[in-house]
Protein backbone atom coordinates (compact mmCIF):
# COMPACT_ATOMS: atom_id res chain seq x y z
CA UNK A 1 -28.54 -15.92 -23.71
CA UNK A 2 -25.86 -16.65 -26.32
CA UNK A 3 -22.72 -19.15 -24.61
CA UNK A 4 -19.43 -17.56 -24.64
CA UNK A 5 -17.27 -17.49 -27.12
CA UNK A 6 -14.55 -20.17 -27.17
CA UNK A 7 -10.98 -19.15 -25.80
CA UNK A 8 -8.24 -19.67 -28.40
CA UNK A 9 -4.84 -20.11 -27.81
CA UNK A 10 -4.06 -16.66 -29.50
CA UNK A 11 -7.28 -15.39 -27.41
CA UNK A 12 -5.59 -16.12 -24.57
CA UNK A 13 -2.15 -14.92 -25.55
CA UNK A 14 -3.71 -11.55 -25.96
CA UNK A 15 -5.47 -11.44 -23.02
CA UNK A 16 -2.53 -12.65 -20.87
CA UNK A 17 0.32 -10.67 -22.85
CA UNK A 18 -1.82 -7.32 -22.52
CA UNK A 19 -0.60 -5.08 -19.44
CA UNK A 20 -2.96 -2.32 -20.39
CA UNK A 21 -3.65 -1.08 -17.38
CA UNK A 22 -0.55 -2.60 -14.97
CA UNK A 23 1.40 0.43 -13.94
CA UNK A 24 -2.07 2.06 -12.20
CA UNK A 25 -3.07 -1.23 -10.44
CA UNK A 26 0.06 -1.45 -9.30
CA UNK A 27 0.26 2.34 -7.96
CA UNK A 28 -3.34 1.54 -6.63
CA UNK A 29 -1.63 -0.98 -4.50
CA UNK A 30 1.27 1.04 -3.36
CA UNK A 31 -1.33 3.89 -2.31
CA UNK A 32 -3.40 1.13 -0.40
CA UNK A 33 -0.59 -0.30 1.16
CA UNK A 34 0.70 3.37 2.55
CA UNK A 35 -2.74 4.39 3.65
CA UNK A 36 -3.08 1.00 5.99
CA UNK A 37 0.30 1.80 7.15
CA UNK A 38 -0.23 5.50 7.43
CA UNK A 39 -3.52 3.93 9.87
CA UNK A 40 -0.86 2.03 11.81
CA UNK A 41 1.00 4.87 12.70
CA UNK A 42 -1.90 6.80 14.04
CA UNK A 43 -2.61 3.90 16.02
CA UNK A 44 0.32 3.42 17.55
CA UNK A 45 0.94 7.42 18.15
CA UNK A 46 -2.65 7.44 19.74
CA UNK A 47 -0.67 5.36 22.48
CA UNK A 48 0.35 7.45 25.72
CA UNK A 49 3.47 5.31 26.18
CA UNK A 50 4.40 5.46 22.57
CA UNK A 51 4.08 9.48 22.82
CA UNK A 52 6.11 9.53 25.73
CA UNK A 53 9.15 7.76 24.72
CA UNK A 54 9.01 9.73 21.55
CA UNK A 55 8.74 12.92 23.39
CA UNK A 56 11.78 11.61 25.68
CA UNK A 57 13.71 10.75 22.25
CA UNK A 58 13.45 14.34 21.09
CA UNK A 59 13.94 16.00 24.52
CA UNK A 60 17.62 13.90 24.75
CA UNK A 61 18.22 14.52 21.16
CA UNK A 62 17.89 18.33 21.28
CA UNK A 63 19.31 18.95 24.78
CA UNK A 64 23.36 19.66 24.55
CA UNK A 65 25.34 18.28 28.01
């Protein structure tokens, strides 16, 4: 097994500068971050008390007095 290659200072100015890649990690995040909130929200409507206030919300909201 050959050792690895010693890191330069322009080695490592290319690998550090380069943001190949950045935008899609970044929208990978976004996506994962939605999803475990999206999760939350099912939770949390799951929740009989939660549905009913809701339901209550709407119910005042629509009715005209």
């Amino acid at each position: 097994m050959s050792p690895l290659p010693r890191l330069t200072s322009r080695a490592a100015r290319e690998l550090f500068l380069d943001e190949t890649g950045a935008a899609t990690a970044e929208y990978a995040i976004a996506t994962m971050a939605a999803v475990a909130f999206a999760g939350l929200l099912v939770v949390i409507m799951r929740s009989d008390e939660v549905r009913g206030i809701l339901t209550d919300l709407v119910r005042r909201a629509l009715s005209v007095e």
